[in-house]
N, C-alpha and C. Protein backbone atom coordinates (compact mmCIF):
# COMPACT_ATOMS: atom_id res chain seq x y z
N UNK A 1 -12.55 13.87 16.20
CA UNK A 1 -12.36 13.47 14.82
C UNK A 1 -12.96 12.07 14.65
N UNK A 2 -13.56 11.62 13.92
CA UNK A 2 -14.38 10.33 13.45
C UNK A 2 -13.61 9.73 12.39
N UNK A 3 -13.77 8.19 12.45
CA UNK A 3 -13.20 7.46 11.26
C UNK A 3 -13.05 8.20 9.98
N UNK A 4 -14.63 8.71 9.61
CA UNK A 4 -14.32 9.13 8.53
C UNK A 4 -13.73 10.29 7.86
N UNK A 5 -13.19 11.09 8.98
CA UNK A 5 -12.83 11.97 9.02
C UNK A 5 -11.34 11.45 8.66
N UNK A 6 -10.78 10.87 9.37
CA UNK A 6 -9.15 9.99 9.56
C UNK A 6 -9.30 9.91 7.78
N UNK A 7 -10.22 9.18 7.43
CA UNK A 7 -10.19 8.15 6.18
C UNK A 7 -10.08 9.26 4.98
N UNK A 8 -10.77 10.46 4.95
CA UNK A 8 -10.74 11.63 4.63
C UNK A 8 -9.35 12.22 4.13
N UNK A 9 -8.87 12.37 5.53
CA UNK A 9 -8.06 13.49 5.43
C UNK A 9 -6.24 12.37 4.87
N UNK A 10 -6.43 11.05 5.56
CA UNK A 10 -4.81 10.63 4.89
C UNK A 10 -5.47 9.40 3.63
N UNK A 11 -6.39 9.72 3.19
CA UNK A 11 -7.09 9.77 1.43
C UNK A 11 -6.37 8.19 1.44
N UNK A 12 -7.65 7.94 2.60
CA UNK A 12 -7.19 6.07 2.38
C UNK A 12 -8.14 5.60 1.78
N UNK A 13 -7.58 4.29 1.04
CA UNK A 13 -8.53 3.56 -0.10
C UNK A 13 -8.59 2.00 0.69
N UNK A 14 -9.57 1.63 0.19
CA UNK A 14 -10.27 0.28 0.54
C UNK A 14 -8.79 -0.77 -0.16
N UNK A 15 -8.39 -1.78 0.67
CA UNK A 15 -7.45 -2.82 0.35
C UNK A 15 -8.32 -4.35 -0.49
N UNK A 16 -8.02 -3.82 -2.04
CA UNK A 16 -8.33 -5.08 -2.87
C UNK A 16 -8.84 -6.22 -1.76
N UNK A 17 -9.56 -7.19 -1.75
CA UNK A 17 -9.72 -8.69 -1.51
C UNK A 17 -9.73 -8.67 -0.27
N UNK A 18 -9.03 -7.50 0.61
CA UNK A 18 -8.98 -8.00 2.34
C UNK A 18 -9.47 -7.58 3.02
N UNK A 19 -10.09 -6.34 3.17
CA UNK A 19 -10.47 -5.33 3.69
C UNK A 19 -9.76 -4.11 4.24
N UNK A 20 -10.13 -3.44 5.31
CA UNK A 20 -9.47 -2.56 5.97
C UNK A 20 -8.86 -1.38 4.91
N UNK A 21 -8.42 -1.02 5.04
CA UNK A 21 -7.97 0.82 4.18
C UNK A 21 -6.25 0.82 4.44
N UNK A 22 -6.30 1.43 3.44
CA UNK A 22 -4.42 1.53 3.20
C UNK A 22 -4.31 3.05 2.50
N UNK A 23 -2.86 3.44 1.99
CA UNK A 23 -2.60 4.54 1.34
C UNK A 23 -1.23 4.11 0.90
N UNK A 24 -1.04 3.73 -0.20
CA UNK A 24 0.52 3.32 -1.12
C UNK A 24 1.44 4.74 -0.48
N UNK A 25 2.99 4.14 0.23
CA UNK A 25 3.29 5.99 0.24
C UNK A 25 4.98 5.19 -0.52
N UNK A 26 4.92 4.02 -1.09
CA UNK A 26 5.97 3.61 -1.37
C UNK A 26 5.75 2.34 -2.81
N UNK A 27 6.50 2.24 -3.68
CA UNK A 27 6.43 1.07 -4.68
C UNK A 27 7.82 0.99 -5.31
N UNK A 28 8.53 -0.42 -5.51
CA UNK A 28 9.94 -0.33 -6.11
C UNK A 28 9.37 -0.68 -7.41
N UNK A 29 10.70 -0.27 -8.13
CA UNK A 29 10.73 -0.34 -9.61
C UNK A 29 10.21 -1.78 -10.03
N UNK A 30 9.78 -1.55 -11.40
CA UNK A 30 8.50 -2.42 -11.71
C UNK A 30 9.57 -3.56 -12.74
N UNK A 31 9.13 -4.71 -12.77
CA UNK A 31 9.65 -5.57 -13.73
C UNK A 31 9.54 -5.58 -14.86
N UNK A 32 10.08 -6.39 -15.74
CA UNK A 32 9.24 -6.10 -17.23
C UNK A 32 7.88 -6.74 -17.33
N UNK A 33 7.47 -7.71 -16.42
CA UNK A 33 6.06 -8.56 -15.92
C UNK A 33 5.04 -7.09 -15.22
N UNK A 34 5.44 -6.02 -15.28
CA UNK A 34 4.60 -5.13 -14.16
C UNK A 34 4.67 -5.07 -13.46
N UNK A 35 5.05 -6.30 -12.44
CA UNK A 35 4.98 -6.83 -11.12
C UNK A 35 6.18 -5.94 -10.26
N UNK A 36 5.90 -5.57 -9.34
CA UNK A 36 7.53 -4.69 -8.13
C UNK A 36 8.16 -5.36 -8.08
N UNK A 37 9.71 -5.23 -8.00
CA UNK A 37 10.55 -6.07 -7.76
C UNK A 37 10.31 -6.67 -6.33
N UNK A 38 10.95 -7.87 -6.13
CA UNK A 38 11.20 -8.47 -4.90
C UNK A 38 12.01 -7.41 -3.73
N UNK A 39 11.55 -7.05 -2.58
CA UNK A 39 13.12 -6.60 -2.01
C UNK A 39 13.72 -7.62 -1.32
N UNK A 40 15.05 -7.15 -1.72
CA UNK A 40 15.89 -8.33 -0.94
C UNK A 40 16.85 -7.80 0.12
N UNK A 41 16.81 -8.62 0.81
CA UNK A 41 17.20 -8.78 2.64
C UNK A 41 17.88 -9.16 3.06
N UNK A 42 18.70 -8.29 3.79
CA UNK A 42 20.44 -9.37 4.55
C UNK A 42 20.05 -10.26 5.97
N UNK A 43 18.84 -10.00 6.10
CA UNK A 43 18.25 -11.50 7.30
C UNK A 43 18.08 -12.86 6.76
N UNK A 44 18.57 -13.84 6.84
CA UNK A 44 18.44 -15.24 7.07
C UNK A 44 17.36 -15.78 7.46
């Protein structure tokens, strides 16, 4: 199987500004700004 084959088949897209390839499989609810909420964390 070849990169582009990988890139193909889990229908990854080019990452805005940084490079390298991603695939969104997650997003939290949106603000009234658009923007995702923050998640927040019981680590210190």
């Amino acid at each position: 199987m070849t990169p582009e084959d990988l890139i193909a088949h889990y229908a990854l897209e080019p990452i805005p500004r940084e490079g390298g390839l991603f695939r969104q499989t997650w997003a939290g609810p949106e603000r009234p700004d658009g923007r995702p909420r923050a998640r927040r964390s019981s680590r210190c």
